[in-house]
C-alpha atoms as a PDB file:
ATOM      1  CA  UNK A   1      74.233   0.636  23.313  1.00  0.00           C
ATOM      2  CA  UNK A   2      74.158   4.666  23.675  1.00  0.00           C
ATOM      3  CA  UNK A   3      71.481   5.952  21.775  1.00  0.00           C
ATOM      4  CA  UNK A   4      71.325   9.727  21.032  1.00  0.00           C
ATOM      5  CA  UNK A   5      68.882  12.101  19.055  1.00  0.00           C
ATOM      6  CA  UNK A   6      70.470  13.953  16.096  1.00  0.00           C
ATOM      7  CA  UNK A   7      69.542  16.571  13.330  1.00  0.00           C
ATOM      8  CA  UNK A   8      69.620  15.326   9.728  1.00  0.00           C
ATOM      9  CA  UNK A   9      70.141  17.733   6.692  1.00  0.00           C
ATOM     10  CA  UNK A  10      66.569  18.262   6.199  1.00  0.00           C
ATOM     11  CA  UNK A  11      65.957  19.167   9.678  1.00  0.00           C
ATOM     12  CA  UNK A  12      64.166  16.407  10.280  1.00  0.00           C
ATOM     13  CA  UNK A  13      65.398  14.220  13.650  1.00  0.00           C
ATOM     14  CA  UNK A  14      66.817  10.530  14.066  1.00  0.00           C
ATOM     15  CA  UNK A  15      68.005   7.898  16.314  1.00  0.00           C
ATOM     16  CA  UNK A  16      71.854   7.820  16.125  1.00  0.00           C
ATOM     17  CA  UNK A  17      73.692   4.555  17.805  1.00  0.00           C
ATOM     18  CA  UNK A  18      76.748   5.907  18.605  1.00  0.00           C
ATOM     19  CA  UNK A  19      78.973   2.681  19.193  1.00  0.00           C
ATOM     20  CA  UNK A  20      78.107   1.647  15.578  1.00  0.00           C
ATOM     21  CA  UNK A  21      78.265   5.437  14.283  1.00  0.00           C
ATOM     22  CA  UNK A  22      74.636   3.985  12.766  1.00  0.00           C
ATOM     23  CA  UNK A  23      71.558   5.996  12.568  1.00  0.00           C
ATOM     24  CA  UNK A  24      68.170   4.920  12.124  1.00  0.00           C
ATOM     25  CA  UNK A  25      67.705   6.956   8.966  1.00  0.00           C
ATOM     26  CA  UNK A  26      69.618   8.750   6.397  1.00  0.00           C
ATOM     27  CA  UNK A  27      71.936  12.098   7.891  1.00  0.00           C
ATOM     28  CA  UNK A  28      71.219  13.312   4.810  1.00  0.00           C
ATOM     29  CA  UNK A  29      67.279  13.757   5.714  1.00  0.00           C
ATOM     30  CA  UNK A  30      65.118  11.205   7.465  1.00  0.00           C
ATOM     31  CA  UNK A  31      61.723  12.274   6.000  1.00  0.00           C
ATOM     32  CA  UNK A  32      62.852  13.109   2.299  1.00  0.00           C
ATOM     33  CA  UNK A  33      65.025   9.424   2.624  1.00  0.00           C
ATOM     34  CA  UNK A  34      61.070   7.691   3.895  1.00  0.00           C
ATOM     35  CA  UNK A  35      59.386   9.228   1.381  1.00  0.00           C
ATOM     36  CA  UNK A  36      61.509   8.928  -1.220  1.00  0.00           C
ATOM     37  CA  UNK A  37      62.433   5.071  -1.018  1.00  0.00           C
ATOM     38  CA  UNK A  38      59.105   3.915   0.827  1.00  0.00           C
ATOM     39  CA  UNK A  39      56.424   5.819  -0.523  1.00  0.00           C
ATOM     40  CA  UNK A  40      57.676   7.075  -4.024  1.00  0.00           C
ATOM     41  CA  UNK A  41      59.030   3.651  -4.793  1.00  0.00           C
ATOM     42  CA  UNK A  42      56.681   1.806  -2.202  1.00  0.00           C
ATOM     43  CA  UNK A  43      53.187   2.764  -1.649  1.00  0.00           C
ATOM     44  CA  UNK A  44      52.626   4.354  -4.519  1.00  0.00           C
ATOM     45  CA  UNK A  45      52.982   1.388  -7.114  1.00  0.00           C
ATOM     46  CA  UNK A  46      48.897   0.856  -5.346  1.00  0.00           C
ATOM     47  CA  UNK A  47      45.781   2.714  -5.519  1.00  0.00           C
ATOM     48  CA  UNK A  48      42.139   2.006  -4.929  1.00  0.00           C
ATOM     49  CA  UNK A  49      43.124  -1.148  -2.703  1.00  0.00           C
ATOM     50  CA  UNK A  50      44.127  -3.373   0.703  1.00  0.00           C
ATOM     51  CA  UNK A  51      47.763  -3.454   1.053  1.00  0.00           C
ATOM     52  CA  UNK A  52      49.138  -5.784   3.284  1.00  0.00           C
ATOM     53  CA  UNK A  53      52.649  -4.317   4.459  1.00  0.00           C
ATOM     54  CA  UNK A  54      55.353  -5.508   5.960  1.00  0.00           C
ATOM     55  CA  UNK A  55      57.771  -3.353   7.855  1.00  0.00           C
ATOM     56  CA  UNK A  56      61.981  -4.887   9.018  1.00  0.00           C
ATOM     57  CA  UNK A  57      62.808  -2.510  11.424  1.00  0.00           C
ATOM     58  CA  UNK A  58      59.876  -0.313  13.222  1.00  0.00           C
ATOM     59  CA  UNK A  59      62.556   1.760  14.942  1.00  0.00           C
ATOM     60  CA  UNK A  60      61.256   5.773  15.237  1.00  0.00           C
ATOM     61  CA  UNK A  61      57.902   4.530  13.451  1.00  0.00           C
ATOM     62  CA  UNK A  62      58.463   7.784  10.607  1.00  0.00           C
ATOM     63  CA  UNK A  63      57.442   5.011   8.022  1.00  0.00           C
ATOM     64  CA  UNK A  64      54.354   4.064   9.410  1.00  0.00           C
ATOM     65  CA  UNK A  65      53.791   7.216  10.144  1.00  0.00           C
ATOM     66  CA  UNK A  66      53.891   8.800   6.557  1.00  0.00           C
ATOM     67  CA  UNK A  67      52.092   5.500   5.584  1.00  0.00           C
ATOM     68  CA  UNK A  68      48.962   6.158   7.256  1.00  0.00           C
ATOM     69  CA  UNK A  69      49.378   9.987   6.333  1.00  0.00           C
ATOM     70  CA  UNK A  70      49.084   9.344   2.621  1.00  0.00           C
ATOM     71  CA  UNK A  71      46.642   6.161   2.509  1.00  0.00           C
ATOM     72  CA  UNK A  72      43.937   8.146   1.756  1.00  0.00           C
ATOM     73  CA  UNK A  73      45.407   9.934  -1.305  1.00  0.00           C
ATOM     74  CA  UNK A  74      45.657   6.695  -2.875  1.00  0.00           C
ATOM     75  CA  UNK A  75      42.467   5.128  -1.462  1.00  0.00           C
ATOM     76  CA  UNK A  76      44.271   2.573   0.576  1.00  0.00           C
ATOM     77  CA  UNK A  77      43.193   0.038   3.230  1.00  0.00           C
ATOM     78  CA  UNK A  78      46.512  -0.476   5.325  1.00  0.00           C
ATOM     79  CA  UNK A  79      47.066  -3.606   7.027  1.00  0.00           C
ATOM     80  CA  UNK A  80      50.517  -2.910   8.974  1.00  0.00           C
ATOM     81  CA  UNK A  81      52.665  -5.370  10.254  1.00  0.00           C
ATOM     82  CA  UNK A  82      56.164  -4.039  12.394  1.00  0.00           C
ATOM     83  CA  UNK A  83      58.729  -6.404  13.409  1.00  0.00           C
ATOM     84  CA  UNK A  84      61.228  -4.612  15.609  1.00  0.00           C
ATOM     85  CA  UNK A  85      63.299  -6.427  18.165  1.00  0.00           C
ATOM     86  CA  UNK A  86      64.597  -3.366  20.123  1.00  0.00           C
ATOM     87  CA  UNK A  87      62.031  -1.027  20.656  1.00  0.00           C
ATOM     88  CA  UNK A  88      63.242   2.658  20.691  1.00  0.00           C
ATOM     89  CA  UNK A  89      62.051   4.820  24.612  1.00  0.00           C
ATOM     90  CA  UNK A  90      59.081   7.069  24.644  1.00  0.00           C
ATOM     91  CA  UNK A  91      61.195   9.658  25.617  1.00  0.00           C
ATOM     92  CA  UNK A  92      63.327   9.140  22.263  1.00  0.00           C
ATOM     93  CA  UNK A  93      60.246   9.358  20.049  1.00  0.00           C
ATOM     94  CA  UNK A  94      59.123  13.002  21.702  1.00  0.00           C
ATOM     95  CA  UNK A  95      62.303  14.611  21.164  1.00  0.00           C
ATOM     96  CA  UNK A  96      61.655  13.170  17.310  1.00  0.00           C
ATOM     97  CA  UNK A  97      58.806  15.642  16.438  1.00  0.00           C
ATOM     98  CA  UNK A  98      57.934  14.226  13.229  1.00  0.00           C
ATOM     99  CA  UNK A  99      54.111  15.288  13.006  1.00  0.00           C
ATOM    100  CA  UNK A 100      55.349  18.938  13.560  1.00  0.00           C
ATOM    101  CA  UNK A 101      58.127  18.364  10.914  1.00  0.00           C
ATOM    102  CA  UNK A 102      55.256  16.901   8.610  1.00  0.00           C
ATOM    103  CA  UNK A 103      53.319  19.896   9.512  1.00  0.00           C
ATOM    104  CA  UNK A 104      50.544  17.373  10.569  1.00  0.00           C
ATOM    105  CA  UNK A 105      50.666  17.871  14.661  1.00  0.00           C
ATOM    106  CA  UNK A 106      46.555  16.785  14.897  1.00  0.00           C
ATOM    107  CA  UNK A 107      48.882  13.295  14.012  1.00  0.00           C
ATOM    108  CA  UNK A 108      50.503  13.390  17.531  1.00  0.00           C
ATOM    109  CA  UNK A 109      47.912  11.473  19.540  1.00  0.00           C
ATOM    110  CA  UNK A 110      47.953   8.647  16.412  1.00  0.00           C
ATOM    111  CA  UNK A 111      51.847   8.571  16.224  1.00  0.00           C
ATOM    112  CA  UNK A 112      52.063   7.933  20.375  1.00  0.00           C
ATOM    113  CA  UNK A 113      49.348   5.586  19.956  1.00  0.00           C
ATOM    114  CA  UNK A 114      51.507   3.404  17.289  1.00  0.00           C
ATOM    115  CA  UNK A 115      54.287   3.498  19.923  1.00  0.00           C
ATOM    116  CA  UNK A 116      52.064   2.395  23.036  1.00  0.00           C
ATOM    117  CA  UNK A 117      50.012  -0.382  21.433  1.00  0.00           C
ATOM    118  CA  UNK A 118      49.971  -3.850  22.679  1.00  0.00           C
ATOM    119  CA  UNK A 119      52.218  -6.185  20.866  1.00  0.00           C
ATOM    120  CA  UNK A 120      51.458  -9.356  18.710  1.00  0.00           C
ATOM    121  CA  UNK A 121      47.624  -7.969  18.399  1.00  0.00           C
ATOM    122  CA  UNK A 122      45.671  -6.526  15.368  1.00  0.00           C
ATOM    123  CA  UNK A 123      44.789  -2.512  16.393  1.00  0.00           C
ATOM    124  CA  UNK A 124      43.208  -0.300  14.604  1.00  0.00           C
ATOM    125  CA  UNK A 125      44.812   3.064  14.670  1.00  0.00           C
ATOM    126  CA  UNK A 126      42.324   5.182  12.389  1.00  0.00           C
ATOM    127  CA  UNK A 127      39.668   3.734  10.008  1.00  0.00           C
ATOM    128  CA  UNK A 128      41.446   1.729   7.070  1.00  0.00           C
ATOM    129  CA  UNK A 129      44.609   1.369   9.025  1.00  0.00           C
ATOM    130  CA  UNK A 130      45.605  -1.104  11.583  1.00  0.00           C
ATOM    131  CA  UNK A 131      49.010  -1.710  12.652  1.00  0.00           C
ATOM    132  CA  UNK A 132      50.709  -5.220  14.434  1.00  0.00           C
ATOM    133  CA  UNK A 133      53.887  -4.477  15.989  1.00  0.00           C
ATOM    134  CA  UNK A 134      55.560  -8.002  16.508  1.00  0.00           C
ATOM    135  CA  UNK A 135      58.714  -7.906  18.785  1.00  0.00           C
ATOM    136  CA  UNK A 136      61.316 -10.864  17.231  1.00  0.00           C
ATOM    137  CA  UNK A 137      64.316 -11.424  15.416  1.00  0.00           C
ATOM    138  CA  UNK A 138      64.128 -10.864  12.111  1.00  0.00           C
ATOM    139  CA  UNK A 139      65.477 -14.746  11.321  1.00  0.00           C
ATOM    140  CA  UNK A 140      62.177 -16.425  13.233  1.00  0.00           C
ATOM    141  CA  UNK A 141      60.025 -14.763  10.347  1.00  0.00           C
ATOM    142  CA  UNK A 142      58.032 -17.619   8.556  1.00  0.00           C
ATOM    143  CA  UNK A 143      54.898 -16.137   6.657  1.00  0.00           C
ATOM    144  CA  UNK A 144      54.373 -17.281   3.371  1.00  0.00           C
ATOM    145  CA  UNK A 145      52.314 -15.591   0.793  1.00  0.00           C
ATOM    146  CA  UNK A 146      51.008 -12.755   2.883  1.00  0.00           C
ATOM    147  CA  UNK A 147      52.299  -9.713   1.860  1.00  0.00           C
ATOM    148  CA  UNK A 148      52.055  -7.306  -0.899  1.00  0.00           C
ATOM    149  CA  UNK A 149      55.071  -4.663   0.107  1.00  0.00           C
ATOM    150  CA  UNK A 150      57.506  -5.040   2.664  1.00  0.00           C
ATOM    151  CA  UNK A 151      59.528  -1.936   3.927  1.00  0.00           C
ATOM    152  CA  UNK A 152      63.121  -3.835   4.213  1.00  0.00           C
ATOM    153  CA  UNK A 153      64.488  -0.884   6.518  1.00  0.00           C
ATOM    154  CA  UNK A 154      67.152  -3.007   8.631  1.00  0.00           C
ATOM    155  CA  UNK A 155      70.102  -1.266   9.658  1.00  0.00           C
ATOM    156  CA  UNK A 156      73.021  -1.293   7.300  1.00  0.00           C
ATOM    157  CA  UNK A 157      75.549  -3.969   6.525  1.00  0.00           C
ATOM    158  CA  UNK A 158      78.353  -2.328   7.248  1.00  0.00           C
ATOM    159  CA  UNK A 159      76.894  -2.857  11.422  1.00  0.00           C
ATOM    160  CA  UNK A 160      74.322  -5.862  10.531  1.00  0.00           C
ATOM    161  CA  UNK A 161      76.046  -7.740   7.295  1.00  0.00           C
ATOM    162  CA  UNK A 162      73.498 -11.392   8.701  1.00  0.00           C
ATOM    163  CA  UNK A 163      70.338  -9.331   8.106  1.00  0.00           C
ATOM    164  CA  UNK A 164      70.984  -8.990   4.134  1.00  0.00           C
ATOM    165  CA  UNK A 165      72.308 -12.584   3.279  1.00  0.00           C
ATOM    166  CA  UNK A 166      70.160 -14.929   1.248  1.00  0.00           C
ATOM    167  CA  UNK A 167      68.946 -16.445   4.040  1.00  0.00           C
ATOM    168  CA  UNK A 168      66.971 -13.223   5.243  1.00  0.00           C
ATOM    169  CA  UNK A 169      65.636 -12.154   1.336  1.00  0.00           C
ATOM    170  CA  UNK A 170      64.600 -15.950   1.239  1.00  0.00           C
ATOM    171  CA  UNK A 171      62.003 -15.098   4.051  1.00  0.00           C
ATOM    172  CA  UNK A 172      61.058 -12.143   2.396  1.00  0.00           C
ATOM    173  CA  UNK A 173      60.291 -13.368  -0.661  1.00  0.00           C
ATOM    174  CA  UNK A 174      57.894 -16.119   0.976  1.00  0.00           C
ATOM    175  CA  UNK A 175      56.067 -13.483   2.616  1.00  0.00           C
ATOM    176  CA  UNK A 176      55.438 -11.758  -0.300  1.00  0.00           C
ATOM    177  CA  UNK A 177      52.388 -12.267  -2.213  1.00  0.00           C
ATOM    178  CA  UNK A 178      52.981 -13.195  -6.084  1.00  0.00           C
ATOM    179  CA  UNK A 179      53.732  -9.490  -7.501  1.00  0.00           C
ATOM    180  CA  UNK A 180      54.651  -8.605  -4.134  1.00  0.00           C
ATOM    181  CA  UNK A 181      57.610  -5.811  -3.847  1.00  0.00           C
ATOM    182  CA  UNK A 182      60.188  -5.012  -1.941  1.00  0.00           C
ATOM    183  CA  UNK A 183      62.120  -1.639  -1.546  1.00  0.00           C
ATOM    184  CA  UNK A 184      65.137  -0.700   0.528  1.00  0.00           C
ATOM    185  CA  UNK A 185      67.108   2.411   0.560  1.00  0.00           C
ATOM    186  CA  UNK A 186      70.227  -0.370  -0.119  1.00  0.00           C
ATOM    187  CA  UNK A 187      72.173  -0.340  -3.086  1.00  0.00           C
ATOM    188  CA  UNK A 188      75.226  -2.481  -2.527  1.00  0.00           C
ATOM    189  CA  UNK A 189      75.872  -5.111  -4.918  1.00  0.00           C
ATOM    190  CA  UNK A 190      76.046  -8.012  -2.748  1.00  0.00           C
ATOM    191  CA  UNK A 191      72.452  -7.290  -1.717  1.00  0.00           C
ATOM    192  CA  UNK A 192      71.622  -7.251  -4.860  1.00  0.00           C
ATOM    193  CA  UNK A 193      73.105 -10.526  -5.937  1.00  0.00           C
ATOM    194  CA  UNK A 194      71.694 -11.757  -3.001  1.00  0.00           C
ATOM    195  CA  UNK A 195      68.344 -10.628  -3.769  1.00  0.00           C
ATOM    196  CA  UNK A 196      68.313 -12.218  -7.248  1.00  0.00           C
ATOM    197  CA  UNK A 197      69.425 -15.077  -5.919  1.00  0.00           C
ATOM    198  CA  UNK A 198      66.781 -15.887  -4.197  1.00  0.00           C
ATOM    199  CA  UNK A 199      64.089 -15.761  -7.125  1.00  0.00           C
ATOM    200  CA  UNK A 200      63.480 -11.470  -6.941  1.00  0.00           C
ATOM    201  CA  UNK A 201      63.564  -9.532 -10.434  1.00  0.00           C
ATOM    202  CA  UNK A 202      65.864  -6.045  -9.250  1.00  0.00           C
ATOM    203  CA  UNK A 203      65.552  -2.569 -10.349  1.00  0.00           C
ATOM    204  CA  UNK A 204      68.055   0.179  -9.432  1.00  0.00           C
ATOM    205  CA  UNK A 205      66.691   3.126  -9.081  1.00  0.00           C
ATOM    206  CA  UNK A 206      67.728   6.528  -8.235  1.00  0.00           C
ATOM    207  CA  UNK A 207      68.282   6.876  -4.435  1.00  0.00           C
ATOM    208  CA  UNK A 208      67.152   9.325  -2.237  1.00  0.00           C
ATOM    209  CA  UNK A 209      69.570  12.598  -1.316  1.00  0.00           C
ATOM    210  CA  UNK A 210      73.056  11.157   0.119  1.00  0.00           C
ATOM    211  CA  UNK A 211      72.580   8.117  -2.349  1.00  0.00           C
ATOM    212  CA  UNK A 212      73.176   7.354  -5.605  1.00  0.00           C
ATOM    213  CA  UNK A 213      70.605   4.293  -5.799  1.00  0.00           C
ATOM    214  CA  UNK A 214      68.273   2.449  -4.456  1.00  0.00           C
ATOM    215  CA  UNK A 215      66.791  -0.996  -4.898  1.00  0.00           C
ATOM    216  CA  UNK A 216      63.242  -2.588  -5.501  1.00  0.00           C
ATOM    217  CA  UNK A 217      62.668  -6.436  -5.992  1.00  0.00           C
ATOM    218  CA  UNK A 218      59.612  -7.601  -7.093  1.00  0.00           C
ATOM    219  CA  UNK A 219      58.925 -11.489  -6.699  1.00  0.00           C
ATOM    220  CA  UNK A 220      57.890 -12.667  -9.685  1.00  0.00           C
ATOM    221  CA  UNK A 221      57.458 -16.707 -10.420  1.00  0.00           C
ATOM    222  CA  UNK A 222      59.958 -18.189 -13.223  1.00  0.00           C
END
């Protein structure tokens, strides 16, 4: 599929897939939408400890990215896992130029690094963060009590409706850890049905510009 760099509102820079008319983040702003749902809602429900994170959909990498950038405000030791089963080019993720957008370019070499690493192995990118990009279908996940967030960043259902069935959310909430949390920038009500329906307690919560909500299940045991 044609794959083609765009602007979002923010200025910040995506991945558009132009048979699907799908991008990887939000047109409205692809940093403000990853902070806003994955760190304002995500990360920062932990301080002063190891999170184990799980990421659906590596794509650009902006999320792990921003992740590693604001570990140390919290006091966070990251442990990173990616699963991404089409890897985006090299060449894609230059023309991105999030660490200059981020006003962080001393990030560059670490960001290139994330996208160049070996897959299925444990690396340490800086001290407290180590990242395992995994390269699978989303469906052959099987880890069970493992994680403590997971990023669920999939493309939409309007392109992908058989990545946000029960059958998907049932995987995630076996990976999580009891107390474990999900967020996705998602709001549609069949996701959340489908969430609850697979034991997860939902919030809605304001969404991030372009969106009117948001959603964050946290697995909690009846």
């Amino acid at each position: 599929m044609k794959r083609r760099v765009i602007t979002t509102a923010d200025g910040s820079k995506t991945i558009q897939i132009e048979d699907w008319d799908e991008q990887y983040h939000s047109k409205h702003g692809a940093i403000q939408e990853a902070f806003h749902v994955f760190i304002d809602h995500g990360l920062a429900l932990f301080q002063n400890t190891e999170v184990k994170i799980l990421e659906i959909g590596f794509g650009t990498g902006l999320n792990a990215l921003i992740t590693m950038m604001e570990m140390k405000k919290r006091n966070l030791q990251i442990n990173y896992v990616a699963i991404e089963a089409f890897p985006v080019l090299m060449e894609e993720v230059e023309q991105l130029e999030y660490c200059m957008q981020l006003n962080a370019p001393e990030h560059q070499s670490l960001f290139d690094k994330m996208h160049m690493v070996e897959w299925e192995k444990n690396i340490s990118i800086i001290s407290k963060f180590t990242l395992k990009k995994q390269k699978k279908d989303f469906k052959s996940i099987n880890d069970t009590d493992l994680f403590n967030l997971i990023y669920f960043d999939a493309f939409g259902a309007r392109v992908q409706p058989e990545l946000w069935t029960e059958e998907i959310f049932s995987k995630m909430y076996n990976a999580l850890k009891d107390n474990g949390v999900l967020v996705t920038y998602a709001a549609k009500g069949s996701v959340r049905r489908a969430l609850q329906s697979v034991g997860f307690t939902v919030e809605r919560l304001p969404g991030p510009p372009g969106k009117r909500e948001m959603l964050r299940a946290t697995k909690t045991r009846q």
